[in-house]
C-alpha atoms as a PDB file:
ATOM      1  CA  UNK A   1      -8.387  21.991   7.854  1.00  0.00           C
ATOM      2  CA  UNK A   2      -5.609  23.162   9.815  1.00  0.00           C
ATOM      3  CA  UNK A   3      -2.838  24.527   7.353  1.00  0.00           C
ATOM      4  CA  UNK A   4       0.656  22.961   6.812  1.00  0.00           C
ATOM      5  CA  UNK A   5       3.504  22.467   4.020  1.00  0.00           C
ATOM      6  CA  UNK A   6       3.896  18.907   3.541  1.00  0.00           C
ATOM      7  CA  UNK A   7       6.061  16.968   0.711  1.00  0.00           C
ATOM      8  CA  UNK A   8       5.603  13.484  -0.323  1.00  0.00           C
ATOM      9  CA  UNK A   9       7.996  11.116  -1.968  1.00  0.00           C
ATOM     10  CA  UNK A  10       6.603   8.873  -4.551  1.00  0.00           C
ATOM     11  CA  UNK A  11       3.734  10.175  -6.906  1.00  0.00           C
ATOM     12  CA  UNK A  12       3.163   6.491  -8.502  1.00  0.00           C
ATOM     13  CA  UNK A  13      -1.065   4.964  -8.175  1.00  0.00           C
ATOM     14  CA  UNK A  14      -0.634   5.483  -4.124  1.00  0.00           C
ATOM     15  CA  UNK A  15       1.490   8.382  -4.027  1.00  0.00           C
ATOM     16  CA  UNK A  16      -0.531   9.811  -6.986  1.00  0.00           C
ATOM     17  CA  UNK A  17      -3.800   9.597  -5.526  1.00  0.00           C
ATOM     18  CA  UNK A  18      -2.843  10.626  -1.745  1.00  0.00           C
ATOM     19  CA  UNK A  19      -1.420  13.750  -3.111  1.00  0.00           C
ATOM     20  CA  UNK A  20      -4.068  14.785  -4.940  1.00  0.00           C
ATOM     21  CA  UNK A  21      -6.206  14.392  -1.152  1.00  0.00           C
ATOM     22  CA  UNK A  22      -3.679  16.604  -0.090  1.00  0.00           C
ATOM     23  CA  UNK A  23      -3.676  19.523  -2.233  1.00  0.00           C
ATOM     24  CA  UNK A  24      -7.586  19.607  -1.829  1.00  0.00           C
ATOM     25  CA  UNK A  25      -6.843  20.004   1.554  1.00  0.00           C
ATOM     26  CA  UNK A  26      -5.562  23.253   1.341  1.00  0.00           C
ATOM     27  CA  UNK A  27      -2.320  22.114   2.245  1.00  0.00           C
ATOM     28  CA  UNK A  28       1.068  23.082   0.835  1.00  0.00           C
ATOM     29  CA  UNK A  29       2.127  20.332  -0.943  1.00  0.00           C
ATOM     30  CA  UNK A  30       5.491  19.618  -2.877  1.00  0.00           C
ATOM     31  CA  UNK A  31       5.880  16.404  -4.595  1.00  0.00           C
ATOM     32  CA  UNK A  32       9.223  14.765  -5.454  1.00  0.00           C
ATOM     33  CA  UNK A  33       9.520  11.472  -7.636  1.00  0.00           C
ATOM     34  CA  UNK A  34      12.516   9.769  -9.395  1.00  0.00           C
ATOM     35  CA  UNK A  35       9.727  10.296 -12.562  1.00  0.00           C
ATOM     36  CA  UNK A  36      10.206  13.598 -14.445  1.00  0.00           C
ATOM     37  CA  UNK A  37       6.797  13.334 -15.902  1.00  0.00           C
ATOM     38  CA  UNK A  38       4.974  12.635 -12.725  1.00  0.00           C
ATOM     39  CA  UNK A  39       6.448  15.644 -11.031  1.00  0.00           C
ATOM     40  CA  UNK A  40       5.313  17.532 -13.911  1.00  0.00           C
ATOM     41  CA  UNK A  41       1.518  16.173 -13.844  1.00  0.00           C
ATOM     42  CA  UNK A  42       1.749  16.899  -9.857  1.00  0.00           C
ATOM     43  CA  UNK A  43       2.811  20.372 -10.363  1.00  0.00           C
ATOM     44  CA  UNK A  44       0.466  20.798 -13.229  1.00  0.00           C
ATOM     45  CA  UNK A  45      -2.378  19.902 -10.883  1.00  0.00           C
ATOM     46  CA  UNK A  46      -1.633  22.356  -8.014  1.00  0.00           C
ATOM     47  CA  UNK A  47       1.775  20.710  -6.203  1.00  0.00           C
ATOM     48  CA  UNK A  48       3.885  23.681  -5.443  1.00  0.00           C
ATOM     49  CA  UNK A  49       7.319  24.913  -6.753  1.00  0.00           C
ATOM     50  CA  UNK A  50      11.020  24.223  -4.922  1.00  0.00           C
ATOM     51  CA  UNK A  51      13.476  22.040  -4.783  1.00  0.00           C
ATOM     52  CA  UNK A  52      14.067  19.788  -1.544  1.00  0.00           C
ATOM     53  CA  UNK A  53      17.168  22.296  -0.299  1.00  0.00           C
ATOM     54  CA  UNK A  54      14.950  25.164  -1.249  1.00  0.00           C
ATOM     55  CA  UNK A  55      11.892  23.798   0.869  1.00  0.00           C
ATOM     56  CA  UNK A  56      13.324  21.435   3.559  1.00  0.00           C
ATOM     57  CA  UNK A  57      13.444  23.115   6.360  1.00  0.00           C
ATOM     58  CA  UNK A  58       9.925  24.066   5.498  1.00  0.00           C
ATOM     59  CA  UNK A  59       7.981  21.089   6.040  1.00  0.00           C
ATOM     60  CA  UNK A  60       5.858  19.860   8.794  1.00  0.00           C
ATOM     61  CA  UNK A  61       5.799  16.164   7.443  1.00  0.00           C
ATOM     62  CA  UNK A  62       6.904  14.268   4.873  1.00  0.00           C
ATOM     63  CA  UNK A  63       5.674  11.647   3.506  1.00  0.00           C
ATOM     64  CA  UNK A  64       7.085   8.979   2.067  1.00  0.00           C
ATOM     65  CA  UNK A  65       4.944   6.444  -0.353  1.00  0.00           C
ATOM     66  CA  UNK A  66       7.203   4.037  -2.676  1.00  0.00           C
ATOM     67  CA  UNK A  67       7.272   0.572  -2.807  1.00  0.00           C
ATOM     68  CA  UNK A  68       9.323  -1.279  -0.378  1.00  0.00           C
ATOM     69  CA  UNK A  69      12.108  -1.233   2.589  1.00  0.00           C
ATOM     70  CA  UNK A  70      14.429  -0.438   0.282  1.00  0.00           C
ATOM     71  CA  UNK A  71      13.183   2.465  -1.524  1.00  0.00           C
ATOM     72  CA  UNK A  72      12.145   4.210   2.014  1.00  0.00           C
ATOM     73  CA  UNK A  73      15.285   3.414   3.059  1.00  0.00           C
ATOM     74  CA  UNK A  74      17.190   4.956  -0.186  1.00  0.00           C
ATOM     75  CA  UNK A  75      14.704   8.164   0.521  1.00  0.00           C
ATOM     76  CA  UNK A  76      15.486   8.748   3.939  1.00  0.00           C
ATOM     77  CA  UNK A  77      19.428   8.034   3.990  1.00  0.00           C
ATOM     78  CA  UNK A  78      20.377   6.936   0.232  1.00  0.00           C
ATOM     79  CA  UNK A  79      22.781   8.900  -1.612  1.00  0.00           C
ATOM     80  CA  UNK A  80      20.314  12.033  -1.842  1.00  0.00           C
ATOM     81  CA  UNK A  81      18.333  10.585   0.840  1.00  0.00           C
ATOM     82  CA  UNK A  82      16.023  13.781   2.932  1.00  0.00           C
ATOM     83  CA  UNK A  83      16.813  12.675   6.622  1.00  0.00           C
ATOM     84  CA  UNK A  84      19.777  15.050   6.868  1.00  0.00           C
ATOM     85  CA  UNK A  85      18.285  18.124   4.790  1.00  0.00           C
ATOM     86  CA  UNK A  86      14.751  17.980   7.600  1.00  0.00           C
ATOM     87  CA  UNK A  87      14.357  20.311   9.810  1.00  0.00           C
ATOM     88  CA  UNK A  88      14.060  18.987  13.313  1.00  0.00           C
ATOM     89  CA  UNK A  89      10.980  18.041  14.629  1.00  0.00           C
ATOM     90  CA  UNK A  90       9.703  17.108  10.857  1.00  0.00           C
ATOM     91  CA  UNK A  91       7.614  14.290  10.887  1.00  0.00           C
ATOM     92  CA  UNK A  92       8.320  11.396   9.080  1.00  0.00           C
ATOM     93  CA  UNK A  93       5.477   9.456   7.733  1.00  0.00           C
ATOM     94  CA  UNK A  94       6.585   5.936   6.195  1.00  0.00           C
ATOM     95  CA  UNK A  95       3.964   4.270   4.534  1.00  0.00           C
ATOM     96  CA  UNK A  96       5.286   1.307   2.720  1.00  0.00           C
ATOM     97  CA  UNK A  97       4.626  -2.438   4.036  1.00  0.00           C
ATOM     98  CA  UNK A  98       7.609  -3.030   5.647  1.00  0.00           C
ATOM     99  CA  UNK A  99       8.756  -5.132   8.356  1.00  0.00           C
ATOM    100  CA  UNK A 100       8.503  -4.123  12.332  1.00  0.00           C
ATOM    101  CA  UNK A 101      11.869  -4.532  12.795  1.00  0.00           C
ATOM    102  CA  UNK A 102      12.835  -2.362   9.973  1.00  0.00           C
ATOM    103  CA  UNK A 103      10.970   0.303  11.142  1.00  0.00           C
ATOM    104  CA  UNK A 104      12.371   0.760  14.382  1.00  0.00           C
ATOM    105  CA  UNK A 105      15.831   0.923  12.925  1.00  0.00           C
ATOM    106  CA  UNK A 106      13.917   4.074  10.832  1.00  0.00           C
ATOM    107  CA  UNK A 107      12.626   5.399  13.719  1.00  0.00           C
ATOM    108  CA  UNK A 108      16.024   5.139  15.602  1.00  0.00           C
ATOM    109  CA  UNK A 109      18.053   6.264  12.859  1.00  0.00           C
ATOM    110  CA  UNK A 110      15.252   9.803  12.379  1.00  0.00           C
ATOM    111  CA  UNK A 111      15.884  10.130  15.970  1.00  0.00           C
ATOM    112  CA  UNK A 112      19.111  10.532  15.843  1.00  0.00           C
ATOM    113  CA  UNK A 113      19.034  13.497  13.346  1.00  0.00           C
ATOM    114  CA  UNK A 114      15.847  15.121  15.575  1.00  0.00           C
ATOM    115  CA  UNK A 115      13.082  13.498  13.351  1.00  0.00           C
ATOM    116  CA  UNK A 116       9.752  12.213  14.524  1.00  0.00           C
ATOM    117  CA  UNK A 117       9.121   8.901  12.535  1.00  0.00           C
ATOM    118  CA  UNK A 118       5.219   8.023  12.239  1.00  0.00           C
ATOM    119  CA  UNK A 119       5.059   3.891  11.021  1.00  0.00           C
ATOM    120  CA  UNK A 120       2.103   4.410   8.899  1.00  0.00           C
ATOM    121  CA  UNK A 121       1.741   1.790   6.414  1.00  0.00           C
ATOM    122  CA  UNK A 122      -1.475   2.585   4.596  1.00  0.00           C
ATOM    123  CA  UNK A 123      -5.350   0.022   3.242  1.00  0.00           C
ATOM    124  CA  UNK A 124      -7.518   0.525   0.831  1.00  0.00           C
ATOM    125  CA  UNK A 125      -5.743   1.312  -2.794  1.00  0.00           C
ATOM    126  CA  UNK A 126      -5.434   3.332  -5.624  1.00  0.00           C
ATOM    127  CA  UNK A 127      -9.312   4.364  -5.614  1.00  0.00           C
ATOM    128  CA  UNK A 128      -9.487   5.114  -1.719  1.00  0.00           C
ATOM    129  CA  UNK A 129      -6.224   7.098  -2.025  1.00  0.00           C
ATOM    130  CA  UNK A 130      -7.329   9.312  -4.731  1.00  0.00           C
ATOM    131  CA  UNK A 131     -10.372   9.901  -2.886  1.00  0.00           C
ATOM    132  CA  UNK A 132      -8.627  10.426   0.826  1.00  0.00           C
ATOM    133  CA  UNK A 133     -10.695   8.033   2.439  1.00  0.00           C
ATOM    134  CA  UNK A 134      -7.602   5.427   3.117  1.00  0.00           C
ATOM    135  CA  UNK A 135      -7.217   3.510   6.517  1.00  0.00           C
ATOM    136  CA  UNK A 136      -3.904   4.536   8.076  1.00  0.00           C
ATOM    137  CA  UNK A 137      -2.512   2.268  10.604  1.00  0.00           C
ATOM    138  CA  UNK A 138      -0.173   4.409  12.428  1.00  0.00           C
ATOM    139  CA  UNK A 139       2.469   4.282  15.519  1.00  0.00           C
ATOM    140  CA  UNK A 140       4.775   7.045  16.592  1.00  0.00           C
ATOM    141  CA  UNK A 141       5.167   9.400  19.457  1.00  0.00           C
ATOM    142  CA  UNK A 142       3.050  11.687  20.388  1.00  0.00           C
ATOM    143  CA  UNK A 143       4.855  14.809  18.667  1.00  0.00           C
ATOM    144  CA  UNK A 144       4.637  12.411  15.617  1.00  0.00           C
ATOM    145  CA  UNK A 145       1.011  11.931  15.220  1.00  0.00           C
ATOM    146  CA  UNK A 146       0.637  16.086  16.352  1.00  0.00           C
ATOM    147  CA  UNK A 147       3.042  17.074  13.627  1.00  0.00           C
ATOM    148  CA  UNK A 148       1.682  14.681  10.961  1.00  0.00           C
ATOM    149  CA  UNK A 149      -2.310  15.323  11.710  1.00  0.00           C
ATOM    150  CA  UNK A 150      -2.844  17.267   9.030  1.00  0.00           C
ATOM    151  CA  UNK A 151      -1.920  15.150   6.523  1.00  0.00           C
ATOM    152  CA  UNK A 152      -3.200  12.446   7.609  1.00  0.00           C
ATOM    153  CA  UNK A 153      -6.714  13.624   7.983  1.00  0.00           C
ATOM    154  CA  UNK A 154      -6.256  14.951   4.065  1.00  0.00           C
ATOM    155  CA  UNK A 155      -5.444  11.495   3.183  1.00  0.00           C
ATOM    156  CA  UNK A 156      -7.595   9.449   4.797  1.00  0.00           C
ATOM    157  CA  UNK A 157     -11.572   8.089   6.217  1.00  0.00           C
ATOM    158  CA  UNK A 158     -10.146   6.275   9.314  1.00  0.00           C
ATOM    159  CA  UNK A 159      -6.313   7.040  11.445  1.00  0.00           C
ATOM    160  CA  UNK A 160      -5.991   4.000  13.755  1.00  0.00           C
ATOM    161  CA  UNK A 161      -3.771   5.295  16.517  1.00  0.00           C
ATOM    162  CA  UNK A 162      -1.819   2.182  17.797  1.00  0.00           C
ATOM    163  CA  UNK A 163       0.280   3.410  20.391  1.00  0.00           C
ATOM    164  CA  UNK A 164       3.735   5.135  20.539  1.00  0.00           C
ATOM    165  CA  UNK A 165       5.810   2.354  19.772  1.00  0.00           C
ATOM    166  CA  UNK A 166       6.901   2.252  16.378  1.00  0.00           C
ATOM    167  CA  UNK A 167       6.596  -1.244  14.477  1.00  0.00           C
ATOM    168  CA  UNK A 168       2.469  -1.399  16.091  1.00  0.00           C
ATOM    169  CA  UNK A 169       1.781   0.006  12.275  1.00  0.00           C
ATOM    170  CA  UNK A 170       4.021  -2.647  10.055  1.00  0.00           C
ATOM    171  CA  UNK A 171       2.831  -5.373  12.575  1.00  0.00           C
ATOM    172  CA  UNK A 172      -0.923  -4.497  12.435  1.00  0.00           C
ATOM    173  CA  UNK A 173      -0.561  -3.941   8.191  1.00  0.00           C
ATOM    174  CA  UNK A 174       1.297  -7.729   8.419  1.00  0.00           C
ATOM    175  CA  UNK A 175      -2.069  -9.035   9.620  1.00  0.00           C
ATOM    176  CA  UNK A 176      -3.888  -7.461   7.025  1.00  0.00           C
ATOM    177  CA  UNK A 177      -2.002  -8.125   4.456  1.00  0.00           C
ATOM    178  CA  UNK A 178      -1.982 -11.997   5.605  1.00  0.00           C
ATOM    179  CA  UNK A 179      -5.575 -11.946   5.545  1.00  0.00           C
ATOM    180  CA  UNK A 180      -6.441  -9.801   2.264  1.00  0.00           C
ATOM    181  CA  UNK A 181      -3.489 -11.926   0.337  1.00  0.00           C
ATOM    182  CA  UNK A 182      -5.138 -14.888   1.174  1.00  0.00           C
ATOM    183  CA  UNK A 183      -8.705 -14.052   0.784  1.00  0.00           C
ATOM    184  CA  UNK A 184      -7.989 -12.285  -3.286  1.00  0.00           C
ATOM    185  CA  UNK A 185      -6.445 -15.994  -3.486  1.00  0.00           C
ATOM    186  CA  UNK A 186      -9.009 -17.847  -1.919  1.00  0.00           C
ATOM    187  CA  UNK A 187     -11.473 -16.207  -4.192  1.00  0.00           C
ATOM    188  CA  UNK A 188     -10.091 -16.841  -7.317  1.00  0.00           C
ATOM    189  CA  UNK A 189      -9.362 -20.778  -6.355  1.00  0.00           C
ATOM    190  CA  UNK A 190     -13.189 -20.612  -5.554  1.00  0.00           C
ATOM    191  CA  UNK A 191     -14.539 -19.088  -8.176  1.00  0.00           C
ATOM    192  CA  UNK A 192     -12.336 -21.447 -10.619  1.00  0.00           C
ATOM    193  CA  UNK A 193     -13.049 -24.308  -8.670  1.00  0.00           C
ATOM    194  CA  UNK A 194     -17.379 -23.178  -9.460  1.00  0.00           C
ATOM    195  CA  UNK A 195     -16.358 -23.068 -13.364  1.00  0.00           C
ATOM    196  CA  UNK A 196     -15.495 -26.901 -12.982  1.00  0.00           C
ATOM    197  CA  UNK A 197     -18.914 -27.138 -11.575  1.00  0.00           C
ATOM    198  CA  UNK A 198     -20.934 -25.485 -14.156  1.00  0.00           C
ATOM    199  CA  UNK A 199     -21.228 -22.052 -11.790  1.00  0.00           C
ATOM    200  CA  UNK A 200     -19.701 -19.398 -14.478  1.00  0.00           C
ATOM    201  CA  UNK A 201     -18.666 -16.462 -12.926  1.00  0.00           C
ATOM    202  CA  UNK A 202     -21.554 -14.297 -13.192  1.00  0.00           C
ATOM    203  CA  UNK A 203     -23.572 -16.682 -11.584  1.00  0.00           C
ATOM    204  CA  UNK A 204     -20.910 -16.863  -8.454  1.00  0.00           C
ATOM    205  CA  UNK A 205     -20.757 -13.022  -8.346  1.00  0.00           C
ATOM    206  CA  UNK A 206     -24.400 -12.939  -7.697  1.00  0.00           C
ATOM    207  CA  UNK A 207     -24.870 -15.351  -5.333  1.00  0.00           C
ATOM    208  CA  UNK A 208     -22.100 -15.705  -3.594  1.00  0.00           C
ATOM    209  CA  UNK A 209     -21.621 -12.186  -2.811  1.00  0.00           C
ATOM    210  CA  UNK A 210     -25.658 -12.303  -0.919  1.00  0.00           C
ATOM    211  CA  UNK A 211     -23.640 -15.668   1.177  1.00  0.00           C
ATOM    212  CA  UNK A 212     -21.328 -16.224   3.907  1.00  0.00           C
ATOM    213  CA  UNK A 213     -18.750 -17.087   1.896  1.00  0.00           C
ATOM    214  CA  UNK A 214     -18.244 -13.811   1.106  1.00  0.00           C
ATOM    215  CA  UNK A 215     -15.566 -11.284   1.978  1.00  0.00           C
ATOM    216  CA  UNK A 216     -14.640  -7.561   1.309  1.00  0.00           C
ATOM    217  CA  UNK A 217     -11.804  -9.193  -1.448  1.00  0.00           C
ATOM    218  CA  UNK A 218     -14.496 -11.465  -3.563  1.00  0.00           C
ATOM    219  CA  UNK A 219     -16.541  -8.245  -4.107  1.00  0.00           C
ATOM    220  CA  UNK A 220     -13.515  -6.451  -4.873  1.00  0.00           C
ATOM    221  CA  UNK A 221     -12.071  -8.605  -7.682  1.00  0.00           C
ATOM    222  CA  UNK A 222     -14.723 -10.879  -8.264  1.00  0.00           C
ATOM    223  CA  UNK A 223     -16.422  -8.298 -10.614  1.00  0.00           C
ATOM    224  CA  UNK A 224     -12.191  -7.872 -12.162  1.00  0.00           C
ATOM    225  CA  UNK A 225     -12.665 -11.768 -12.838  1.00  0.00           C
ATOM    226  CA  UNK A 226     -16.052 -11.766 -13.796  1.00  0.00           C
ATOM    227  CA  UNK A 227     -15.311  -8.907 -16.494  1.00  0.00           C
ATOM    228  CA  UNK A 228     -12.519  -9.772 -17.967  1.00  0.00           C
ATOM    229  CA  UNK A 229     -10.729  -6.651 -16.608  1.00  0.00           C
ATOM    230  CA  UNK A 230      -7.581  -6.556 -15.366  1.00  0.00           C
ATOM    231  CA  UNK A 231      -6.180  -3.279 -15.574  1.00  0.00           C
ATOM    232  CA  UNK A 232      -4.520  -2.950 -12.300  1.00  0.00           C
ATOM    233  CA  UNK A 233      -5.405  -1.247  -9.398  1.00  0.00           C
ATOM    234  CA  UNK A 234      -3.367  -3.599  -7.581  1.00  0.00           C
ATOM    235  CA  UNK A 235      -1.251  -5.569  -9.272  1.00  0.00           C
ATOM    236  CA  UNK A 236      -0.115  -9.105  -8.965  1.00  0.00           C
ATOM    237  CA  UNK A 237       3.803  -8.625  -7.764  1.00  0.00           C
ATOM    238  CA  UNK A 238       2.232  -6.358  -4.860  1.00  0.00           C
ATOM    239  CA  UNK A 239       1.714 -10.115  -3.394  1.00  0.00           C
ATOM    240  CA  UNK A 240       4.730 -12.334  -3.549  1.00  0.00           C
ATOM    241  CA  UNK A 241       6.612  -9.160  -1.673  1.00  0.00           C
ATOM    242  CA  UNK A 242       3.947  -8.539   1.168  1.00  0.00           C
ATOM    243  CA  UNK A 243       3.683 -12.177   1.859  1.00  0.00           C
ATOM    244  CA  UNK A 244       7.040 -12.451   2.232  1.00  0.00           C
ATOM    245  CA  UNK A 245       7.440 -10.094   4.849  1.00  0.00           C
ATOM    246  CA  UNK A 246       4.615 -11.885   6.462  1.00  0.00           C
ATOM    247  CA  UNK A 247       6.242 -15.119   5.880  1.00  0.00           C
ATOM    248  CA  UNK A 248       9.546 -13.601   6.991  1.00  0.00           C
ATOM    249  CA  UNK A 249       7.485 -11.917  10.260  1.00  0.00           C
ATOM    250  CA  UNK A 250       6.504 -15.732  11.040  1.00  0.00           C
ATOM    251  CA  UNK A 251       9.388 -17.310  10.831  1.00  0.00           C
ATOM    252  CA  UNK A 252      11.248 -14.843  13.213  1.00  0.00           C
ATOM    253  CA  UNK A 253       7.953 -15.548  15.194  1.00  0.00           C
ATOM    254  CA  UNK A 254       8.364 -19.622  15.024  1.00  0.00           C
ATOM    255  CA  UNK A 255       4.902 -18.718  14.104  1.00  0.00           C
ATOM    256  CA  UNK A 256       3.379 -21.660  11.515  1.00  0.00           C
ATOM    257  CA  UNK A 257       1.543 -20.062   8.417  1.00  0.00           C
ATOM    258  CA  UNK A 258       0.667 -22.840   6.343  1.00  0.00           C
ATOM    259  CA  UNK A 259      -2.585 -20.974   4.749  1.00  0.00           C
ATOM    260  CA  UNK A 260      -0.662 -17.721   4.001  1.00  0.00           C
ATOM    261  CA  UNK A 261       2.322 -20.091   2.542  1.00  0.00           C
ATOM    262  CA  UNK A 262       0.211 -21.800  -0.072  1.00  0.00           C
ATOM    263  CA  UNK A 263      -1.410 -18.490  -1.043  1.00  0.00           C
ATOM    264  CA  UNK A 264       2.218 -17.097  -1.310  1.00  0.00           C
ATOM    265  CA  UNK A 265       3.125 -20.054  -3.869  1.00  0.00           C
ATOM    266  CA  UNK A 266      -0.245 -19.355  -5.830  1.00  0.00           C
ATOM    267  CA  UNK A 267       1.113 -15.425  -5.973  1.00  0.00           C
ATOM    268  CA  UNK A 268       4.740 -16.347  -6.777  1.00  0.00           C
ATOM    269  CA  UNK A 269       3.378 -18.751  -9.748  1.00  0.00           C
ATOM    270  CA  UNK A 270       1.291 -15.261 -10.768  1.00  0.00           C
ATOM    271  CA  UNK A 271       4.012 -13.594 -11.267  1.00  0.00           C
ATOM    272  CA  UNK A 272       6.421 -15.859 -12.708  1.00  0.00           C
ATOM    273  CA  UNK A 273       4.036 -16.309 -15.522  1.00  0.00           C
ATOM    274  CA  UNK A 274       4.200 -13.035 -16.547  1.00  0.00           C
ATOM    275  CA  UNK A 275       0.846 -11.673 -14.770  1.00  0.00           C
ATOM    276  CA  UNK A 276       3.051  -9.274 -12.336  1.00  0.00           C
ATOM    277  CA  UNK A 277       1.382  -6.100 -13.600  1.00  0.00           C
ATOM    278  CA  UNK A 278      -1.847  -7.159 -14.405  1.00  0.00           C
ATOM    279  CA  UNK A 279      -4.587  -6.465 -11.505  1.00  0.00           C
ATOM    280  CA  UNK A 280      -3.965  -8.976  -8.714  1.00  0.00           C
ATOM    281  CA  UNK A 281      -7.354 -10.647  -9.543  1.00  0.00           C
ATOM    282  CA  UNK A 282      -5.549 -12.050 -12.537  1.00  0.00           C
ATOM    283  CA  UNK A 283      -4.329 -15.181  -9.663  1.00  0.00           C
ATOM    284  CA  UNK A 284      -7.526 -16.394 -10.805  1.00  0.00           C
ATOM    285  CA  UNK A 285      -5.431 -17.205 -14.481  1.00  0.00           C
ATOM    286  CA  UNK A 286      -3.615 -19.842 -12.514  1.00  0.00           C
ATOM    287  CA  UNK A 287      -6.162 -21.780 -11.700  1.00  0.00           C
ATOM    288  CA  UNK A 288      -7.527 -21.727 -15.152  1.00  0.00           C
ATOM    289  CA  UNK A 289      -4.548 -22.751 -16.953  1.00  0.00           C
ATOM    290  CA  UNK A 290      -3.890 -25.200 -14.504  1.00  0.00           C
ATOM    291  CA  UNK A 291      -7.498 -26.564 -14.967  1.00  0.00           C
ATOM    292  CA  UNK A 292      -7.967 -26.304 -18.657  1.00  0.00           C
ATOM    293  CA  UNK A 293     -10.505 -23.821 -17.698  1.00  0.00           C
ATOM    294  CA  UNK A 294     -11.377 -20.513 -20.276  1.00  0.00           C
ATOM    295  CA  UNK A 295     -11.678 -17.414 -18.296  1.00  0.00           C
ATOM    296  CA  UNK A 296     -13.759 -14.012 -19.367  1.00  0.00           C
ATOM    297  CA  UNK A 297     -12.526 -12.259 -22.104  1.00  0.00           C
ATOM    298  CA  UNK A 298      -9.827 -15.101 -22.559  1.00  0.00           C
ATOM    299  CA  UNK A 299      -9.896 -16.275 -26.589  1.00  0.00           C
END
């Protein structure tokens, strides 16, 4: 592995896990999170010493893991925001599931300041990230994607390089999302809808799973369902938030999305009953308690 000095923003599940991928890299990794203790488990592990003004003008890449548009948005240009402390030519790697549009203002506003902005919005969750085998769906210059190699071999099985025009990344994670949103969804209404008809969920898990009506997200959280087990590896409110930027894509679109609409509502009832950090298989509890239906593990 070629060597670099990278930092990353966020050290939450995602950020956690990816940094981990780095440091076994061999590269030189700082970490930086509004959590104290996370910091302090990072540096623990290997993460190196410095403040941001110490290291800066350092870094090949950062890269930037929290939650929303907001938060990468507060990172880059917030009140202690990194954009203006970068040395130029540092690549920017943005990871969250954000709009297109909202990336290109990122990219334009990085520009400005010499930056190279990679749209990188990241699949495969907390377990893929610890292990650095996550897809990376990834649009940027040139100069971009050369600075930012590094890391993003460290972090992941499978860079798709989708051109130089950043907002190719967000777009291409919009479609994913759409599809992965509805399909956790569309299992859990199935395998509810199969407790109505005397098929517990053991029985579902085994045979639908060896069927076409399966799909990578049944054999995902199926087992979560089937177990009773919903400690999260992705969690509930992870839903309402991505489908809404797909929703919000759509409309700007005059795109219809009925299916991904009706799996939103399912996600937005999710959360507003509490389940918001509980795995996101726990959409399944809807149905149940909308059915009269006892779930695994449910008294």
């Amino acid at each position: 592995m070629t060597q670099g000095t990278v930092a990353i923003f966020g050290l939450g599940a995602m950020g956690g896990g990816m940094a981990g991928a780095l440091l076994r890299a061999g590269l030189v990794t700082h970490g930086f999170d509004v959590n104290a203790d996370a910091v302090a488990r990072f540096r623990a592990a290997g993460g190196a010493d410095g403040t941001l003004e110490e290291v800066a003008k350092s870094l090949d890449a950062v890269v930037v893991v929290v939650v929303n548009a907001a938060q990468t948005e507060d990172v880059l240009f917030g009140s202690n925001g990194i954009a203006d402390k970068l040395a130029a030519g540092t690549a920017v790697v943005a990871c969250a599931t954000v709009a297109p549009e909202f990336a290109r203002d990122m990219a334009a506003r990085c520009a400005a300041l010499g930056l190279e902005y990679l749209d990188a919005p990241v699949s495969g969750g907390t377990i893929r990230a610890a292990q650095g085998t996550l897809s990376i769906l990834a649009s940027g210059s040139e100069a971009a994607f050369a600075r930012a190699r590094p890391a993003l071999a460290a972090m992941s099985e499978k860079v798709f390089e989708l051109g130089d025009q950043v907002g190719a990344g967000s777009s291409m994670k919009a479609v994913n999302q759409m599809l992965v949103g509805i399909h956790i969804a569309a299992m859990a209404e199935a395998m509810t809808f199969g407790m109505t008809q005397g098929v517990a969920p053991d029985q579902f898990m085994d045979v639908i799973s060896q069927c076409a009506g399966t799909s990578w997200a049944l054999e995902s959280r199926g087992p979560h369902v089937r177990d009773g087990d919903y400690t999260p590896l992705s969690a509930v409110d992870i839903w309402p938030k991505d489908l809404g930027i797909v929703m919000d894509i759509a409309r700007s679109a005059k795109f219809g999305a009925p299916i991904t609409a009706a799996a939103l509502q399912q996600w937005m009832a999710a959360s507003g009953s509490g389940l918001g950090r509980e795995d996101d298989a726990a959409v399944a509890k809807v149905y149940a308690r909308n059915a009269g239906l006892t779930l695994p593990g449910d008294a």
